[in-house]
C-alpha atoms as a PDB file:
ATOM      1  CA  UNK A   1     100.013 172.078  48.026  1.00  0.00           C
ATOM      2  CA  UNK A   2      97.741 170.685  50.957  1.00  0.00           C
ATOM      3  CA  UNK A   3     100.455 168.477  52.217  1.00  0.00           C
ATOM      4  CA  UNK A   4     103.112 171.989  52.521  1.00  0.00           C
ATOM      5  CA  UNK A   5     100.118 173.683  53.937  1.00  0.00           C
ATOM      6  CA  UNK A   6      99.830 171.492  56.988  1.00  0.00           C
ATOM      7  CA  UNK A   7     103.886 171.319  57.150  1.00  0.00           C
ATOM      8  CA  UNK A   8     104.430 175.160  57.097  1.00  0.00           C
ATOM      9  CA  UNK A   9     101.644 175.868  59.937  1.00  0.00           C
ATOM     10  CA  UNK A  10     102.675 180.148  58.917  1.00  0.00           C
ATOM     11  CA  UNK A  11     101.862 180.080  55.516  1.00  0.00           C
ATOM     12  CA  UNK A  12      98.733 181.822  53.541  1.00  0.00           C
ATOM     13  CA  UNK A  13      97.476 180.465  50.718  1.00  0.00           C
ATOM     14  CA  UNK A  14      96.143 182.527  48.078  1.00  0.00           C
ATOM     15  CA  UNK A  15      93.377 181.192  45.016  1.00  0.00           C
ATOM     16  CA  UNK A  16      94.291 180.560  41.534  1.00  0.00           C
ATOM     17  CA  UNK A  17      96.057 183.065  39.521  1.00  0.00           C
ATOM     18  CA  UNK A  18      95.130 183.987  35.843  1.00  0.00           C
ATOM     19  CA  UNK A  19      97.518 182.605  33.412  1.00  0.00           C
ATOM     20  CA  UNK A  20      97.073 186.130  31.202  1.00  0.00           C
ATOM     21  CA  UNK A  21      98.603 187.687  34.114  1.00  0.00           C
ATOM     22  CA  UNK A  22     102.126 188.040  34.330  1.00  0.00           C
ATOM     23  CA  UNK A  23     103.927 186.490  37.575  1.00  0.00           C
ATOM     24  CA  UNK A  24     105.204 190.158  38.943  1.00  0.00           C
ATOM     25  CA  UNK A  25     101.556 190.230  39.731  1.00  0.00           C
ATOM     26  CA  UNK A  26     102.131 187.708  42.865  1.00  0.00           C
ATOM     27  CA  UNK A  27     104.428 190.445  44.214  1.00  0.00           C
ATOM     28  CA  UNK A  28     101.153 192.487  44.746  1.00  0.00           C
ATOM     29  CA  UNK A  29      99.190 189.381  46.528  1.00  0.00           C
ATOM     30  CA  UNK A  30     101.807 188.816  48.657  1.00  0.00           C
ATOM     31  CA  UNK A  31     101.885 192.507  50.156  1.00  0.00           C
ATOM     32  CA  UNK A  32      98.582 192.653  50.753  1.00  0.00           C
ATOM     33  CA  UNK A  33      99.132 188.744  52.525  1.00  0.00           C
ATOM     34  CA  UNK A  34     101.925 190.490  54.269  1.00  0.00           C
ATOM     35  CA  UNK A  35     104.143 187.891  53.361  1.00  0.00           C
ATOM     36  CA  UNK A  36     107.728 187.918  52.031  1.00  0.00           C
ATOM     37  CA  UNK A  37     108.295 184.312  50.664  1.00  0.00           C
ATOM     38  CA  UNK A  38     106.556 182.968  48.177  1.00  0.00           C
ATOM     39  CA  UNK A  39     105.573 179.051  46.988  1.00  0.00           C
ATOM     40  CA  UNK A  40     104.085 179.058  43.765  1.00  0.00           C
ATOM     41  CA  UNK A  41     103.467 176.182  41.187  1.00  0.00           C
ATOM     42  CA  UNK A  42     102.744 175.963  38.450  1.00  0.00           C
ATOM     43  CA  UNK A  43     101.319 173.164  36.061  1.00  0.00           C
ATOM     44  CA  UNK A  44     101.786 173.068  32.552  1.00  0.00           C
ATOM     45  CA  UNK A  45     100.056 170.303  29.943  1.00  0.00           C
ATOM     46  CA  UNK A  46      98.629 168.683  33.187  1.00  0.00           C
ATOM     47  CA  UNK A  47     102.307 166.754  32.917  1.00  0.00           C
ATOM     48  CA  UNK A  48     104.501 168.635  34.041  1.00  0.00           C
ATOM     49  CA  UNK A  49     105.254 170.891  37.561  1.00  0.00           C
ATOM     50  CA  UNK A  50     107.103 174.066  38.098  1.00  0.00           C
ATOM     51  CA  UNK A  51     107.664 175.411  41.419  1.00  0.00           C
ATOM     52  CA  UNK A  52     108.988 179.112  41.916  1.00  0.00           C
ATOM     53  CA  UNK A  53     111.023 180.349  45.272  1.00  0.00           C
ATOM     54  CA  UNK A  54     110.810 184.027  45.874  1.00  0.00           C
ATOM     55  CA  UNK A  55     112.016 186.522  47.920  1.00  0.00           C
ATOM     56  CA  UNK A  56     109.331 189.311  47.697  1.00  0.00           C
ATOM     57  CA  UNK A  57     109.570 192.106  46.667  1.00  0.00           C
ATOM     58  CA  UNK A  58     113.040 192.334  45.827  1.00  0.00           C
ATOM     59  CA  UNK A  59     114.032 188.897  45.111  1.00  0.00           C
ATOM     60  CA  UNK A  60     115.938 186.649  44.698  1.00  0.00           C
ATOM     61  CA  UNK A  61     113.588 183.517  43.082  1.00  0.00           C
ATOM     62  CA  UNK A  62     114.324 180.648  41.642  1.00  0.00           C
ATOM     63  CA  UNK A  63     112.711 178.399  39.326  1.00  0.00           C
ATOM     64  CA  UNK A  64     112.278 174.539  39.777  1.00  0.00           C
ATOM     65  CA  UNK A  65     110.765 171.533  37.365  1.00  0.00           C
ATOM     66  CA  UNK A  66     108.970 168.984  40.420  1.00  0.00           C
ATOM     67  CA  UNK A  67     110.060 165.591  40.073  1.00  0.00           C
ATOM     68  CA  UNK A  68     109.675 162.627  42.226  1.00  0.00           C
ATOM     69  CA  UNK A  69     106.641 164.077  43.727  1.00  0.00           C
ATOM     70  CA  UNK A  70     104.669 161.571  46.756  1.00  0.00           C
ATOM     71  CA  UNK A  71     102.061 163.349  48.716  1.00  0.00           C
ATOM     72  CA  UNK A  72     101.327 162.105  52.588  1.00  0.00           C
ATOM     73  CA  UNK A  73      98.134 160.076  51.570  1.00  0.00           C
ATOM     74  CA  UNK A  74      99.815 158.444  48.871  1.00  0.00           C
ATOM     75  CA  UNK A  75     102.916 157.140  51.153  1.00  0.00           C
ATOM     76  CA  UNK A  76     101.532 156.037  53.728  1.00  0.00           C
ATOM     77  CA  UNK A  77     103.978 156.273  56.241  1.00  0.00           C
ATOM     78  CA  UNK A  78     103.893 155.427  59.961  1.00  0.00           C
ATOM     79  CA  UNK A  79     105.274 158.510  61.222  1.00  0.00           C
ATOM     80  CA  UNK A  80     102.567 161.096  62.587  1.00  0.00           C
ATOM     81  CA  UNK A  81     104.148 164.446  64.159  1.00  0.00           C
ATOM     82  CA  UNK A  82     102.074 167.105  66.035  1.00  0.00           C
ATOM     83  CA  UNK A  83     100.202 169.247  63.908  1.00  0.00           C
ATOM     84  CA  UNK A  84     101.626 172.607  63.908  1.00  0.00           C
ATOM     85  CA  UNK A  85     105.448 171.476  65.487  1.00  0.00           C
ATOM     86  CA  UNK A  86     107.989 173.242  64.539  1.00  0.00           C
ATOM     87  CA  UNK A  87     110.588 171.233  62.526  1.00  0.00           C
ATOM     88  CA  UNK A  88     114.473 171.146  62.222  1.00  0.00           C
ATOM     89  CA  UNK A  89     116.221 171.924  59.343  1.00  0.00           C
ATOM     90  CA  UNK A  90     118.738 169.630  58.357  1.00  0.00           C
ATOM     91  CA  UNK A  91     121.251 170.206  54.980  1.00  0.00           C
ATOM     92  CA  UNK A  92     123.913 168.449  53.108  1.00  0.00           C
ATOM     93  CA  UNK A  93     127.153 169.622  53.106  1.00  0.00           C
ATOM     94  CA  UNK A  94     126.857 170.049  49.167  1.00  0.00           C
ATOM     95  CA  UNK A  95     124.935 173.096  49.796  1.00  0.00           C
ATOM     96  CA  UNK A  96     127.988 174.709  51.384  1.00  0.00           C
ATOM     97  CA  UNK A  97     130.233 173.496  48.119  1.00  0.00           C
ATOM     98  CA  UNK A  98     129.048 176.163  45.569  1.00  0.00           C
ATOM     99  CA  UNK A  99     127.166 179.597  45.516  1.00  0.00           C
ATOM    100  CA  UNK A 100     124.050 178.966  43.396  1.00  0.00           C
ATOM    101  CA  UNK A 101     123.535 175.973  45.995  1.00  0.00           C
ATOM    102  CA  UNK A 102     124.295 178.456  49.497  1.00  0.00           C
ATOM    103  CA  UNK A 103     122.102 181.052  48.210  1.00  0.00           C
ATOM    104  CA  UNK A 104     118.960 178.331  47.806  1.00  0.00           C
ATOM    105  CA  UNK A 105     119.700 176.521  51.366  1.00  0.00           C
ATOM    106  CA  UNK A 106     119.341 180.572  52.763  1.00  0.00           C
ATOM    107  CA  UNK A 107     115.940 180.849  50.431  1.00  0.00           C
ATOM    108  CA  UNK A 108     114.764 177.305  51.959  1.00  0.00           C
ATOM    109  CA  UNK A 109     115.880 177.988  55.124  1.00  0.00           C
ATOM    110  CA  UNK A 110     113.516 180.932  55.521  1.00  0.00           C
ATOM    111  CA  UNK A 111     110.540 179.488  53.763  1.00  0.00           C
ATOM    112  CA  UNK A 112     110.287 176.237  55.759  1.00  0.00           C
ATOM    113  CA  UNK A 113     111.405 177.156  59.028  1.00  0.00           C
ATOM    114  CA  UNK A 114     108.553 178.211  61.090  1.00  0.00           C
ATOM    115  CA  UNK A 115     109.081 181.403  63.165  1.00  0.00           C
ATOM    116  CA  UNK A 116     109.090 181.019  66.540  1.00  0.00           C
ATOM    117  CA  UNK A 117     106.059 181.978  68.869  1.00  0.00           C
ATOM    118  CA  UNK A 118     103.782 181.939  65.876  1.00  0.00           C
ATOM    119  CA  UNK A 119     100.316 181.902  67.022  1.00  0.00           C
ATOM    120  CA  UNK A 120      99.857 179.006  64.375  1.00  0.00           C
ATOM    121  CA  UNK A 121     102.524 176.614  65.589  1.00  0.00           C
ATOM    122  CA  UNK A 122     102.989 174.489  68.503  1.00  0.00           C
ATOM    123  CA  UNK A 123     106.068 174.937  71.416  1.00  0.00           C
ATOM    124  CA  UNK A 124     107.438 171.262  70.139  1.00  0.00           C
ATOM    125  CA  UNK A 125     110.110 170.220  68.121  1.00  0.00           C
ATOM    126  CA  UNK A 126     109.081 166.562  66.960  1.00  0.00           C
ATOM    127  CA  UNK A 127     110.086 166.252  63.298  1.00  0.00           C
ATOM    128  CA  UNK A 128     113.077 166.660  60.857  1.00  0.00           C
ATOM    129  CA  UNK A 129     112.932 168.254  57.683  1.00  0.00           C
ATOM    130  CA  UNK A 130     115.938 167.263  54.847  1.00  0.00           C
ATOM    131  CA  UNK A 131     117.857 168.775  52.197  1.00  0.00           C
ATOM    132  CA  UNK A 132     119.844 166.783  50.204  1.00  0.00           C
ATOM    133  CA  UNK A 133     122.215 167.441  46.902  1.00  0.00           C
ATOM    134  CA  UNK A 134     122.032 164.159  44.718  1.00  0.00           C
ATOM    135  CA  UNK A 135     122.628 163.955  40.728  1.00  0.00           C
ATOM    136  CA  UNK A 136     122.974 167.970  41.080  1.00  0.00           C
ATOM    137  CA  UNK A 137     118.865 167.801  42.040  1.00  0.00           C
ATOM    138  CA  UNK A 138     117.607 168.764  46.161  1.00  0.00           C
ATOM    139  CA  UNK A 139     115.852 165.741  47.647  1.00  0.00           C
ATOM    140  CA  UNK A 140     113.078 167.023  50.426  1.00  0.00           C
ATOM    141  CA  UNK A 141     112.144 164.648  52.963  1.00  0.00           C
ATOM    142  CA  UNK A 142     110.609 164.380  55.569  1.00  0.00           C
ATOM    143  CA  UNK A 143     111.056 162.578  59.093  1.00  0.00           C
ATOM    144  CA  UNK A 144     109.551 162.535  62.769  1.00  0.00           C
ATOM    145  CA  UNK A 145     111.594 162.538  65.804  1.00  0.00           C
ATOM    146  CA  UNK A 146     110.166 159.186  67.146  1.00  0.00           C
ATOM    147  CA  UNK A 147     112.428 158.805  69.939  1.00  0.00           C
ATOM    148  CA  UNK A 148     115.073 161.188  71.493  1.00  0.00           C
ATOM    149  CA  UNK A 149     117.802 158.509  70.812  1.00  0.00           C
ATOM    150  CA  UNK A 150     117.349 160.089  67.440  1.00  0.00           C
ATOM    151  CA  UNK A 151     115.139 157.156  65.314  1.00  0.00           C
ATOM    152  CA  UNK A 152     113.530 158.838  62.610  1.00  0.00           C
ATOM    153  CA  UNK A 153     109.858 157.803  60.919  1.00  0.00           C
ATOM    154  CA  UNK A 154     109.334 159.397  57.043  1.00  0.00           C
ATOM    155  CA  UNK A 155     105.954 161.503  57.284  1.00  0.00           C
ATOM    156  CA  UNK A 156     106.103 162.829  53.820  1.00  0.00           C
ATOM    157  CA  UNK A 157     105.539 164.552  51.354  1.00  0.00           C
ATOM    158  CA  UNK A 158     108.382 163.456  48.990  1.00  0.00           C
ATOM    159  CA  UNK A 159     109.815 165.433  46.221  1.00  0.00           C
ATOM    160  CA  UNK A 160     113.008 166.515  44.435  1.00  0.00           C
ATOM    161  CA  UNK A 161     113.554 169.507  42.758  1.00  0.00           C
ATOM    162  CA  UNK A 162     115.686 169.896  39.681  1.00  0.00           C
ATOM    163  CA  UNK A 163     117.007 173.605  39.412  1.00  0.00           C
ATOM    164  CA  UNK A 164     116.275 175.711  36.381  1.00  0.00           C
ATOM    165  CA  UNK A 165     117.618 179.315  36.520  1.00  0.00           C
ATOM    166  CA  UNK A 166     118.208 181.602  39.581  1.00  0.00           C
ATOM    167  CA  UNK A 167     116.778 185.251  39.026  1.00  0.00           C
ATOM    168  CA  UNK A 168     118.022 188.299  40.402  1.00  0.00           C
ATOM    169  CA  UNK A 169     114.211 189.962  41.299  1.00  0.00           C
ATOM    170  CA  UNK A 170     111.542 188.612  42.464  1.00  0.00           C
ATOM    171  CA  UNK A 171     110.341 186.623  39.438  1.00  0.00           C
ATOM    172  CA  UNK A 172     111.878 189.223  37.230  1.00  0.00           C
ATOM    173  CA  UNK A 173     115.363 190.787  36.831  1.00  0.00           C
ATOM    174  CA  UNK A 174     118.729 189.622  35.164  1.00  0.00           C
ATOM    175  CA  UNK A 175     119.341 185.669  35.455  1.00  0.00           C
ATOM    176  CA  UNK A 176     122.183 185.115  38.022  1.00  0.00           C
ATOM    177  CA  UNK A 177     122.640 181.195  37.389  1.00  0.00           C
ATOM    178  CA  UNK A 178     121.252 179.030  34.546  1.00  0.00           C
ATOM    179  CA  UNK A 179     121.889 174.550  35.303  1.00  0.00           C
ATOM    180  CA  UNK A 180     123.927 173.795  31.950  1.00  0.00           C
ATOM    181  CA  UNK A 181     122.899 170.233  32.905  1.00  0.00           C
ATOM    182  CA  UNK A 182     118.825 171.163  32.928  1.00  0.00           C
ATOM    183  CA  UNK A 183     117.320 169.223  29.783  1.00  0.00           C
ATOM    184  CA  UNK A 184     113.025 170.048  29.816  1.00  0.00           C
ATOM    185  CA  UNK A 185     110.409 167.320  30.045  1.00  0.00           C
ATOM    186  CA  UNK A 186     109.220 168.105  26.285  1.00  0.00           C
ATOM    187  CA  UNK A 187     113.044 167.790  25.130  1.00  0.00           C
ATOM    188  CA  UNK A 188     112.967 164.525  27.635  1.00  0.00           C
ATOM    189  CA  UNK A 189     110.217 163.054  25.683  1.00  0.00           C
ATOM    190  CA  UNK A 190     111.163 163.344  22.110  1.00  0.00           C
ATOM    191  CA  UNK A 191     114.099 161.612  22.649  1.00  0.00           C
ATOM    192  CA  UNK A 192     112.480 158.851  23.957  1.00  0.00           C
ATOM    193  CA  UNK A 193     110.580 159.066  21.355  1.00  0.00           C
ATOM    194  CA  UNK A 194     113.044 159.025  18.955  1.00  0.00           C
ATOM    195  CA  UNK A 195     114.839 156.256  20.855  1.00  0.00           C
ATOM    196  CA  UNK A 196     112.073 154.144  20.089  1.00  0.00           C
ATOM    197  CA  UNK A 197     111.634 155.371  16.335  1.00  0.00           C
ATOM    198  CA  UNK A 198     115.123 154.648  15.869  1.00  0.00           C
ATOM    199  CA  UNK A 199     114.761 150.773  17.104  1.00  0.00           C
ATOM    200  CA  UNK A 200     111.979 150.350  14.509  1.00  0.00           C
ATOM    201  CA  UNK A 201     114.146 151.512  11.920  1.00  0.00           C
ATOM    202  CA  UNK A 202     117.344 149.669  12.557  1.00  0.00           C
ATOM    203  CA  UNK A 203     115.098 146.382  12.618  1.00  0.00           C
ATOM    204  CA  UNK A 204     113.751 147.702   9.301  1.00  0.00           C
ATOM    205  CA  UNK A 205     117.214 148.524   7.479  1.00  0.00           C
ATOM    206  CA  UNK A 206     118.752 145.270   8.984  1.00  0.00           C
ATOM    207  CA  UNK A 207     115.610 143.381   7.089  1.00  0.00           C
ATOM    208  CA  UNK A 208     116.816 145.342   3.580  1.00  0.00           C
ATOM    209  CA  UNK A 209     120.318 144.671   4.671  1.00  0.00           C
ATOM    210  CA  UNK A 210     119.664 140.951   4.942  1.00  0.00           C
ATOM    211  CA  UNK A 211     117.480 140.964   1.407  1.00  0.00           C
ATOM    212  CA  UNK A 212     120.401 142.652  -0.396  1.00  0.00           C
ATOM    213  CA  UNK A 213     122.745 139.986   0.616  1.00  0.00           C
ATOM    214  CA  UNK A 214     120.457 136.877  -0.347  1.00  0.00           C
ATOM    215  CA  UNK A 215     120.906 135.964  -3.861  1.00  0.00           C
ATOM    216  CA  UNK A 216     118.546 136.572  -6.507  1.00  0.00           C
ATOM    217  CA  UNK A 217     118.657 132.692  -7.305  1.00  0.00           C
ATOM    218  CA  UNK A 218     119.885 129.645  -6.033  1.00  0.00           C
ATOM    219  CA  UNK A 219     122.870 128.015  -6.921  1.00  0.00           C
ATOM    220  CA  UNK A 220     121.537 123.789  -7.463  1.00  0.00           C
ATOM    221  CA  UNK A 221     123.667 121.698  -5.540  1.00  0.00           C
ATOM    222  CA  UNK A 222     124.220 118.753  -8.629  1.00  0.00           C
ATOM    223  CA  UNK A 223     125.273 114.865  -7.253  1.00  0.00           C
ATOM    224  CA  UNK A 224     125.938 112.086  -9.852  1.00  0.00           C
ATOM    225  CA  UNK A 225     123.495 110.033  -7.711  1.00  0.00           C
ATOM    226  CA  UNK A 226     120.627 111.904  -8.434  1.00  0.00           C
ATOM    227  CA  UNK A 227     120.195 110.478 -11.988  1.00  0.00           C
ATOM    228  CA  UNK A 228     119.735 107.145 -10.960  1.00  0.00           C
ATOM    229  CA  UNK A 229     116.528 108.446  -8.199  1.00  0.00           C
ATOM    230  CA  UNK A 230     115.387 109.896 -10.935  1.00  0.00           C
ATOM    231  CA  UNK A 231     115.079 106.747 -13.438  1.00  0.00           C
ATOM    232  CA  UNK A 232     113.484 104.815 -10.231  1.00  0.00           C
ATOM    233  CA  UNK A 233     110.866 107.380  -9.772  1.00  0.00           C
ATOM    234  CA  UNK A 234     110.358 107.005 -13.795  1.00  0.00           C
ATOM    235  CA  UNK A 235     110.113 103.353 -14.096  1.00  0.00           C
ATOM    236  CA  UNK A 236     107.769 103.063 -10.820  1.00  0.00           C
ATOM    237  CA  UNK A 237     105.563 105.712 -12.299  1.00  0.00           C
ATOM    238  CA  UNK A 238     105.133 104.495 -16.329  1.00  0.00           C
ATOM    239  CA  UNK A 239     105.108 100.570 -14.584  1.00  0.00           C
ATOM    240  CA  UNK A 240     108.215  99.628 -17.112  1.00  0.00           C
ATOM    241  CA  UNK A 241     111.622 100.387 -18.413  1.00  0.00           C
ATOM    242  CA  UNK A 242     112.832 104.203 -18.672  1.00  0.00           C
ATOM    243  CA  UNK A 243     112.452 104.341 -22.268  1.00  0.00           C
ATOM    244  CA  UNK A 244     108.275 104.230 -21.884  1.00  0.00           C
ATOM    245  CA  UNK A 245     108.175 100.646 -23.339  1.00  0.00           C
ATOM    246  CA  UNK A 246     106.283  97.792 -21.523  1.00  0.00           C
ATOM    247  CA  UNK A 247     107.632  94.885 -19.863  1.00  0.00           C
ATOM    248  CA  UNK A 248     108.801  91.957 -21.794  1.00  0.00           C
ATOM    249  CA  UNK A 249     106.892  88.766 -21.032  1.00  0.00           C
ATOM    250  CA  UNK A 250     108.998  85.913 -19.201  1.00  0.00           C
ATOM    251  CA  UNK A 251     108.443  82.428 -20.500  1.00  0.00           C
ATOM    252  CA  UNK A 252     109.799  79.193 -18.955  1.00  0.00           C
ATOM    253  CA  UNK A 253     112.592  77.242 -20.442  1.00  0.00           C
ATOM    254  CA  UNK A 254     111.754  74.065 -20.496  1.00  0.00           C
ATOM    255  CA  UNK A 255     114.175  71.341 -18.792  1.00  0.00           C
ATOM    256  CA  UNK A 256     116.129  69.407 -20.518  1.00  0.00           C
ATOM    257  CA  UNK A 257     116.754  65.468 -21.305  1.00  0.00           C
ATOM    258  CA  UNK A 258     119.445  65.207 -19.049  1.00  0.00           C
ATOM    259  CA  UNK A 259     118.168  66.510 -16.461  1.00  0.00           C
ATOM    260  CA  UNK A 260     115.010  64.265 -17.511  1.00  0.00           C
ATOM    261  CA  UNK A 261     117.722  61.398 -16.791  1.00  0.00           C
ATOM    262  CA  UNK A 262     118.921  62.494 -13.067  1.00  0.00           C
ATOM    263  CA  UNK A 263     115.194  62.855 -12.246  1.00  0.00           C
ATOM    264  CA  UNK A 264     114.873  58.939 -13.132  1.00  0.00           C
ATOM    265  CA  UNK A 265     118.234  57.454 -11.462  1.00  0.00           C
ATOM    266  CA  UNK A 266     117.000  59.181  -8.139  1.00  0.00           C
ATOM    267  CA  UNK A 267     113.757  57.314  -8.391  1.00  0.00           C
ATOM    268  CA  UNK A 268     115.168  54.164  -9.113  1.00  0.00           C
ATOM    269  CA  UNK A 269     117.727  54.814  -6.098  1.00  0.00           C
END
């Protein structure tokens, strides 16, 4: 709200309103402000922004969710225009394409623009101020005339506005235009919520999945071979024969006389 306050060198600002009062009570405020457009925002569950644009007292307004949002300090840009200067209003063609979107560049139009020869505002023309129609939301920037060649330096703030309804009073009446395509931040965040519930319980169901499928037991893989590891691992481990008994003693056989005879020739050879 500071950062529109320095941009808009004509407005008034007014101090917090009671939320037990309805909003036809701004009407009332902004007659005795003598003003007939009206800013107001509104914050709900310190998360989320609403800003309304009326035409007091007899309307239109129109109701936007603030998205996007960077004030001046938190930029940081280089540009720095004259405090006060009157800016130039610059729109997209898309504003021109359909009704709801002509009767909002009018209601912007008026509430930006600063009147001429306001005791507020200075006799310059340094900056640019832009309106553009992207993803059916209005992008607000802006720019500082930096050099007449026509370079351009952001100043900020930065927001973009995502269109709710259009009424036909002055936050009251019938509603002339509702955005089919408007989903609400607490809509927004249960489904990301359930987005991430629902990966949690795919990974759980494909665990049950894959514990159906295994079999309850094993089917043994049997090899012929496998008998004879066996009976090694048995005969290492009782230190004799499979059948438990223990190993037979080896004598020497004893040679025999003819081979006593060899032995002799040799020697005598």
């Amino acid at each position: 709200m500071n950062d529109f306050k320095t941009v808009m060198p004509h407005s008034k600002d007014e101090n917090k309103m009671n939320k037990k009062e309805k909003l036809v009570a701004i009407n009332e405020a902004c007659e005795m402000k003598n003003c007939n457009l009206t800013l107001y925002f509104e914050a709900r569950k310190k998360k989320d922004l609403y800003m309304w644009l009326a035409k007091t007292p007899d309307g239109p307004s129109a109701k936007f969710l603030v998205e996007n949002i960077h004030t001046m300090d938190e930029l940081k840009m280089t540009g720095n225009c004259l405090r006060g200067s009157r800016p130039i209003l610059s729109f997209d063609k898309s504003f021109d394409a359909l009704p709801h979107f002509s009767l909002l560049k009018e209601l912007l139009a008026q509430t930006f623009n600063t009147p001429n020869h306001h005791p507020k505002s200075q006799p310059f023309v340094d900056r640019v101020m832009t309106f553009a129609v992207v993803d059916n939301r209005i992008w607000i920037r802006n720019f500082q005339i930096v050099e007449e060649s026509g370079t351009l330096a952001e100043i900020g703030p930065r927001l973009t506005l995502n269109l709710i309804k259009i009424f036909e009073g002055s936050f009251r009446g019938e509603c002339l235009f509702e955005n089919s395509l408007y989903v609400s931040p607490n809509l927004h965040r249960r489904n990301v919520k359930l987005a991430a519930a629902g990966k949690y319980v795919h990974r759980i169901q494909t665990k049950v999945d894959r514990d159906q499928r295994k079999p309850e037991t094993a089917y043994p893989l049997e090899d012929e071979t496998d008998d004879i590891f066996r009976r090694a691992e048995r005969f290492q481990r009782d230190g004799g024969d499979t059948a438990g008994t223990p190993p037979a003693k080896v004598q020497p056989i004893p040679p025999s006389k003819a081979s006593k005879k060899q032995k002799n020739k040799k020697k005598r050879t």
